[in-house]
Protein backbone atom coordinates (compact mmCIF):
# COMPACT_ATOMS: atom_id res chain seq x y z
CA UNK A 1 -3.40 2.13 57.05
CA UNK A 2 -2.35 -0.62 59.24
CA UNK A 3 -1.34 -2.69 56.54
CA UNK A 4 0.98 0.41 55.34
CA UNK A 5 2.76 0.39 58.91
CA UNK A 6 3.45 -2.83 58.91
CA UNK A 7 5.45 -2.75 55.37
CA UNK A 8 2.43 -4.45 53.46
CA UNK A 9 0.53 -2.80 50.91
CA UNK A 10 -3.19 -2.66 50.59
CA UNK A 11 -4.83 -5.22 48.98
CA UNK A 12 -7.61 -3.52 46.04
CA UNK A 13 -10.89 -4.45 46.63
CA UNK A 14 -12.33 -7.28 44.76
CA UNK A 15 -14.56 -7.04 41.77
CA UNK A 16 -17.95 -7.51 42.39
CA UNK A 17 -17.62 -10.64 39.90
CA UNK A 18 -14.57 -12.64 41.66
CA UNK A 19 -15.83 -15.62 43.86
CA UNK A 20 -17.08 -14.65 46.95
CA UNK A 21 -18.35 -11.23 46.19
CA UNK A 22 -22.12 -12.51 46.57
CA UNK A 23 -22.65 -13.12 42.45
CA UNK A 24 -22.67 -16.43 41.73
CA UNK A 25 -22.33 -15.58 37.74
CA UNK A 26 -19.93 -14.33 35.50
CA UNK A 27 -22.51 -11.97 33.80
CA UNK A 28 -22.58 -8.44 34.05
CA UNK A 29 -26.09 -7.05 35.97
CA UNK A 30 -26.10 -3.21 34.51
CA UNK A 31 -26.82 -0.71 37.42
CA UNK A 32 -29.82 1.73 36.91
CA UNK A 33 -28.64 4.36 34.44
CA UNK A 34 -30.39 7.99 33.15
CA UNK A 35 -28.29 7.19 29.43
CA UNK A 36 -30.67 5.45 27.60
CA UNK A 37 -33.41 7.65 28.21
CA UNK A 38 -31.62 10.47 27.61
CA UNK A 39 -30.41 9.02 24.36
CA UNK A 40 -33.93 8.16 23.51
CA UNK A 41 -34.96 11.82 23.82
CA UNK A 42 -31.51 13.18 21.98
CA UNK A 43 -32.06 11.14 18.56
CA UNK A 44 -36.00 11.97 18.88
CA UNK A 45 -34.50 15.59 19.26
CA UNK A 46 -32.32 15.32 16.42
CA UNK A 47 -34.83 13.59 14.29
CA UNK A 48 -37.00 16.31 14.61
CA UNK A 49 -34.33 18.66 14.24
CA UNK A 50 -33.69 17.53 11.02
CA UNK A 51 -37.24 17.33 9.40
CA UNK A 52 -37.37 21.41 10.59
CA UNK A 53 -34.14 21.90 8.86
CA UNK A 54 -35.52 20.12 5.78
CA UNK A 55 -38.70 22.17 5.33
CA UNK A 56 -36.82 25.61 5.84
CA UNK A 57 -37.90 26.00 9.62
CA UNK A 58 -34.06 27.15 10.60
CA UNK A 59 -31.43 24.81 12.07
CA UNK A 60 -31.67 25.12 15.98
CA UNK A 61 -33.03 22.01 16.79
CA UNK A 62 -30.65 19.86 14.54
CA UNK A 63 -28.08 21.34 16.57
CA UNK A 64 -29.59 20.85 19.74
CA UNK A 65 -29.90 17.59 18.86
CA UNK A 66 -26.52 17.24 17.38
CA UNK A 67 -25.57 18.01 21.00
CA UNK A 68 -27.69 16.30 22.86
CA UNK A 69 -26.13 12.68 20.86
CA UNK A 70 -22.71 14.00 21.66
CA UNK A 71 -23.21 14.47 25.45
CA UNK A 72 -25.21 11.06 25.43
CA UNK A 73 -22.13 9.36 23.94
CA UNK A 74 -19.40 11.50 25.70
CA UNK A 75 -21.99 10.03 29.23
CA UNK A 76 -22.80 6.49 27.98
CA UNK A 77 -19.30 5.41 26.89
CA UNK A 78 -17.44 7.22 29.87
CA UNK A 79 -19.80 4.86 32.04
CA UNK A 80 -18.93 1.75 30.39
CA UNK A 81 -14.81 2.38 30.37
CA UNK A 82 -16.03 2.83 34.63
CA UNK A 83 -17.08 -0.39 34.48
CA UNK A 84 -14.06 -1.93 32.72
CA UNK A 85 -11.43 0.02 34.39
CA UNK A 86 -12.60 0.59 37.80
CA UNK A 87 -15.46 -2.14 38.60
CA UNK A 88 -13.69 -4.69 36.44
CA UNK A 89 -17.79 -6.36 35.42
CA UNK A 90 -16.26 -7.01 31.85
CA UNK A 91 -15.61 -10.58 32.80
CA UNK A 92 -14.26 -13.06 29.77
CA UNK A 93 -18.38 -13.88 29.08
CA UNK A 94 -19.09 -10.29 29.09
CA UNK A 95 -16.05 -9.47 26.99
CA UNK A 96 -17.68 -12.45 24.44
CA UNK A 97 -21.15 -10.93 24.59
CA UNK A 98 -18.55 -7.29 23.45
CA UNK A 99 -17.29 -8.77 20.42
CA UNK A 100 -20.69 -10.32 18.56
CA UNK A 101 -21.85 -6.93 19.45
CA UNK A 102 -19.01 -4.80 18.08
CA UNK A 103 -19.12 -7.33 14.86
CA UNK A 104 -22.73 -7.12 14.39
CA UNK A 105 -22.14 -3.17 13.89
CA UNK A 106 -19.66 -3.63 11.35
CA UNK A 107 -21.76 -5.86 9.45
CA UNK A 108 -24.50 -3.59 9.83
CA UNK A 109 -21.89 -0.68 8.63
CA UNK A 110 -21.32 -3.52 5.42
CA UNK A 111 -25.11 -3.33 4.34
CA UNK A 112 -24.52 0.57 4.63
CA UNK A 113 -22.13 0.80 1.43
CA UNK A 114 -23.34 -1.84 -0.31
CA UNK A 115 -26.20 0.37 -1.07
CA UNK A 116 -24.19 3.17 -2.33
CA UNK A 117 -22.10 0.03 -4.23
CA UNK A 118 -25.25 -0.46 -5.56
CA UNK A 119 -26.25 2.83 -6.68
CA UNK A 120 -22.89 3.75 -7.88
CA UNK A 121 -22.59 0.61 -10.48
CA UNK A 122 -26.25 0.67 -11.25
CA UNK A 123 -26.07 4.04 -12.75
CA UNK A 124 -22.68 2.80 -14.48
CA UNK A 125 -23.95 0.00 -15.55
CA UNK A 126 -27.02 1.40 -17.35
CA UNK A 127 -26.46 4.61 -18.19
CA UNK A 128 -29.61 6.56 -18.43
CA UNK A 129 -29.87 9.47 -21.49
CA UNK A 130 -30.59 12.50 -19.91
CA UNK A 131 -30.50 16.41 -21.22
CA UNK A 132 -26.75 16.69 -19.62
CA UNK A 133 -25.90 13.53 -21.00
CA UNK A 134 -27.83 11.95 -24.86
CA UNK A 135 -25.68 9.49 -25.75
CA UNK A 136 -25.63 7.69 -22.06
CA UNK A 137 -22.00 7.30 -21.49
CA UNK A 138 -20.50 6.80 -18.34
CA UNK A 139 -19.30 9.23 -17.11
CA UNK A 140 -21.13 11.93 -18.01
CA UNK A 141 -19.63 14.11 -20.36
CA UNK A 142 -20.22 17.24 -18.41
CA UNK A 143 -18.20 15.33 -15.61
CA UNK A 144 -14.67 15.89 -15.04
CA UNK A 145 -13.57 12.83 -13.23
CA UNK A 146 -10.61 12.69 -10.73
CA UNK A 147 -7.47 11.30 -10.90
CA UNK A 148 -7.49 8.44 -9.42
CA UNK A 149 -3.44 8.32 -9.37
CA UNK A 150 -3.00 11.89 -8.11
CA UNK A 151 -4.54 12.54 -4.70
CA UNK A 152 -6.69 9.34 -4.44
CA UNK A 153 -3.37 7.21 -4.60
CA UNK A 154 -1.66 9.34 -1.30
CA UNK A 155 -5.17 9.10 0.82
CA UNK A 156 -4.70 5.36 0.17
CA UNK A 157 -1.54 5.52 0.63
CA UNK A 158 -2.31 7.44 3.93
CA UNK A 159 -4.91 4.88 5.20
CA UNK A 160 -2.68 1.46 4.31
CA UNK A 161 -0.13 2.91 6.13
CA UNK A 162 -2.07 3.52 9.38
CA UNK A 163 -3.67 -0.12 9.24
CA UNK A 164 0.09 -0.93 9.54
CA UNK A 165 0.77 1.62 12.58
CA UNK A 166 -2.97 0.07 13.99
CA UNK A 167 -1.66 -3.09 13.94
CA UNK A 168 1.68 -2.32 15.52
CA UNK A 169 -0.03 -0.70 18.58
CA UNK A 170 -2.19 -3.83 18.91
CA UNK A 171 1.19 -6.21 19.15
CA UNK A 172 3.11 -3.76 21.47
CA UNK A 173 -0.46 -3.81 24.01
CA UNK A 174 -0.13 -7.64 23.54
CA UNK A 175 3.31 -7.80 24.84
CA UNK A 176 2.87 -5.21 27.37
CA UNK A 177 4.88 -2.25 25.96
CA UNK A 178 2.23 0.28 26.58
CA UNK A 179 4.42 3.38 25.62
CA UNK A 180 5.24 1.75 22.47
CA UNK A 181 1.59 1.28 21.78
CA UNK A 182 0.66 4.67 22.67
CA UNK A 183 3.54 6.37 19.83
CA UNK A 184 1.94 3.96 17.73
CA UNK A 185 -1.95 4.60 17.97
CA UNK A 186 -0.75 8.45 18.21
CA UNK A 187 0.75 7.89 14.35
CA UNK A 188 -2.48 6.30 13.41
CA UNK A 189 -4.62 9.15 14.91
CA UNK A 190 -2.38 11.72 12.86
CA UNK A 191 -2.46 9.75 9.98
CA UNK A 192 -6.16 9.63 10.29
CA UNK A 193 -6.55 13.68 10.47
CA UNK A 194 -3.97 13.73 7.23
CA UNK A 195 -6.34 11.51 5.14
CA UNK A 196 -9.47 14.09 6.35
CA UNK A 197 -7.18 16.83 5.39
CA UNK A 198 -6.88 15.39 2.03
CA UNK A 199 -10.59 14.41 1.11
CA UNK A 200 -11.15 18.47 2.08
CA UNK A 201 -8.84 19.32 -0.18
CA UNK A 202 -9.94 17.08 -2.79
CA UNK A 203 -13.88 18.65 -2.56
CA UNK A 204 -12.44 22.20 -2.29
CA UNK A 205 -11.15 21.86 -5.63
CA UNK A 206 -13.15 18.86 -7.17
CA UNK A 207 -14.82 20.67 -10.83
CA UNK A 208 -18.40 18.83 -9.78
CA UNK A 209 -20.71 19.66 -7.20
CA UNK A 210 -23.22 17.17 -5.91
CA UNK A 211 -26.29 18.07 -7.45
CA UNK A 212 -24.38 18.02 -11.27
CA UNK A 213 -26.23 14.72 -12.17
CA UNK A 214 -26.12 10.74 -11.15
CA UNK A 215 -22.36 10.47 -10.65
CA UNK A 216 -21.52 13.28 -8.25
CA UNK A 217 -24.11 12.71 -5.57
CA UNK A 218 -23.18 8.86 -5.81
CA UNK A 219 -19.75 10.02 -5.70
CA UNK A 220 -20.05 12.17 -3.35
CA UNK A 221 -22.53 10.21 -1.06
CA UNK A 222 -19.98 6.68 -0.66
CA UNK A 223 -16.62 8.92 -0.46
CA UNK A 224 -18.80 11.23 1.69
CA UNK A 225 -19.63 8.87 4.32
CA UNK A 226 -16.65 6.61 4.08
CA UNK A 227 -15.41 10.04 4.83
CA UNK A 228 -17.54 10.82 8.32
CA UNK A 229 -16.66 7.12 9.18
CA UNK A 230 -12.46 8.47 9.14
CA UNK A 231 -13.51 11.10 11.41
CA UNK A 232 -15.09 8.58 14.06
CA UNK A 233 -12.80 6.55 13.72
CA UNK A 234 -10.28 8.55 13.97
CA UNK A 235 -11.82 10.10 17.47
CA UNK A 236 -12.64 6.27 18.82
CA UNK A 237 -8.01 5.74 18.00
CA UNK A 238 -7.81 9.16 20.17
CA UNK A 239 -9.80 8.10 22.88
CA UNK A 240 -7.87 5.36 23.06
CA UNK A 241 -4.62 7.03 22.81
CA UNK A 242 -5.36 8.59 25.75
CA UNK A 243 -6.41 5.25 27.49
CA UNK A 244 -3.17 3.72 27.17
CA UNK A 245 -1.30 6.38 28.24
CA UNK A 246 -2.87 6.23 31.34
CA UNK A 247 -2.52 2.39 31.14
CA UNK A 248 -6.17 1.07 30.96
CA UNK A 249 -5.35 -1.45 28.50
CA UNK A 250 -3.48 -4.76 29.81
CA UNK A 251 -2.48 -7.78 27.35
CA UNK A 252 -5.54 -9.46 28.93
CA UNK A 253 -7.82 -6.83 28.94
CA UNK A 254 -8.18 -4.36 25.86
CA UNK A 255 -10.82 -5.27 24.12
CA UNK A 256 -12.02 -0.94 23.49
CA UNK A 257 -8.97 -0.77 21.71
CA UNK A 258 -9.83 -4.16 19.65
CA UNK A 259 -13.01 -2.78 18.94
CA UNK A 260 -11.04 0.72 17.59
CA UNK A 261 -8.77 -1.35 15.53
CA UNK A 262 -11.68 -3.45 13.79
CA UNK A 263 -13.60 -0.62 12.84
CA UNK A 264 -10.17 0.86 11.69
CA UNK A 265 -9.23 -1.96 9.36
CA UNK A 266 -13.02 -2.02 7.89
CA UNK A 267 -12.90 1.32 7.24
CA UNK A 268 -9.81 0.56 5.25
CA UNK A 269 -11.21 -2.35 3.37
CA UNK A 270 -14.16 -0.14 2.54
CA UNK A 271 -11.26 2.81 0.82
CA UNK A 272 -9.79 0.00 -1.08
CA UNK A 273 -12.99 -0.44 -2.65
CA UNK A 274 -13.90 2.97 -2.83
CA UNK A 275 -10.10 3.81 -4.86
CA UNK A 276 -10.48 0.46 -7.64
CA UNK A 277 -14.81 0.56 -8.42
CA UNK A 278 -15.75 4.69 -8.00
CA UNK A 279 -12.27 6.26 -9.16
CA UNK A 280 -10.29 4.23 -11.08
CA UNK A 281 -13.09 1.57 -12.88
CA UNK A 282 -16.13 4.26 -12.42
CA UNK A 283 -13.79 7.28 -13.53
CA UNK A 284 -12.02 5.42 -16.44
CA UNK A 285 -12.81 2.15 -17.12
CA UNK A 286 -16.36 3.12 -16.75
CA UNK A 287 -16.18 4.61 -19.66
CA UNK A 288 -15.27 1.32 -22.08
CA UNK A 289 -17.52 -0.98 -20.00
CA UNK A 290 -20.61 1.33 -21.10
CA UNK A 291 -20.02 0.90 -24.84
């Protein structure tokens, strides 16, 4: 108070890793914290959850368990933005040790769809004769394949235009326009929940179900979870809406947001694939390639 009376304002207290707050490191000692235990016991919760649900024995504990991730997350990450925000421990080593992290996940997410790659052009590739389908032709004739050019072409459409509206929030947080960024990253979000909107709409009224043979539950596995991978991405974008309006980001010190945007543009990347090799080649030209 006495620094208010006398026309000064208070100085904030010092993070507990500037110089002469008693660390003598730039590295960022984690205080004792119930999350990953509790994290532990949610996925051994869901795990178990989803072996009952498997074997008929009702769905309660997949829920549970469902739950019990989504509190552990809602928990875990609420701590960490703490310790950006408020303790300020996400020093420039820290923020290093961050980014091999967050890129190590994406990789990770890269081995992911390569499998379903995989699947998807091995069946393609070698057709297999089958009651449903004698002659091996891909696709099966009992397959009515999708458009590629009709709804396809807007979700991509949808997604290329929110890497550009990602990318335009990440310049205006650079230079310091926060509001800017936050009308851009709320376009992106929006634009996100369209393209969700649109892959609904597009198994609502798809004419195959996924147990109709090889190329609906490879279909429907990649598009499926390139599908679950909008949706979190589209909730990490929100939560970071919401962060810049109330101006946690700074143009030296956003790297949640970075992290939103990679996983963003990946997911992108991933679509682009998705729209050429499983709707357009595995659709269409699938068809000449296995003559």
């Amino acid at each position: 108070m006495a620094d208010i009376t006398h026309g000064q304002m208070p100085h904030a207290e010092p993070s507990a890793h500037e110089p002469g707050a008693g660390i003598p490191h730039p590295y960022h000692l984690l205080k004792p914290s119930p999350w990953p235990l509790i994290g532990a016991f949610s996925g051994g919760l869901l795990a178990t959850g989803l072996v009952v649900y498997m074997h008929d024995g009702g769905s309660f504990l997949m829920i549970l368990g469902v739950l019990a991730i989504l509190v552990t997350m809602f928990g875990w990450w609420r701590s960490v933005i703490r310790e950006s925000v408020v303790e300020h421990a996400h020093t420039p080593v820290v923020k290093i040790g961050l980014r091999y992290g967050m890129a190590l996940f994406i990789a990770s997410e890269v081995m992911f769809f390569s499998a379903f790659f995989w699947a998807f052009f091995h069946a393609a590739l070698d057709p297999k004769a089958s009651p449903i389908n004698p002659d091996a032709v891909w696709p099966p004739p009992n397959v009515h394949v999708i458009d590629p050019f009709d709804m396809p072409l807007m979700m991509t459409l949808t997604l290329l235009l929110s890497g550009v509206t990602v990318t335009w929030a990440h310049h205006a947080i650079v230079e310091g326009r926060n509001r800017e960024a936050a009308k851009a990253l709320g376009l992106t979000v929006l634009l996100g929940v369209l393209f969700s909107f649109f892959q609904a709409y597009e198994y609502v009224y798809a004419s195959f179900k996924f147990t109709d043979g090889i190329f609906p539950s490879t279909f429907y596995m990649a598009t499926g979870f390139h599908g679950f991978h909008v949706l979190v991405g589209t909730i990490f974008l929100a939560v970071c809406w919401v962060r810049t309006v109330k101006g946690h980001f700074t143009p030296e010190s956003h790297f949640g947001f970075e992290a939103a945007a990679w996983y963003w543009h990946f997911v992108d990347v991933v679509w682009l694939f998705l729209f050429v090799s499983v709707y357009w080649w595995g659709g269409h030209g699938g068809v000449i390639a296995s003559h």
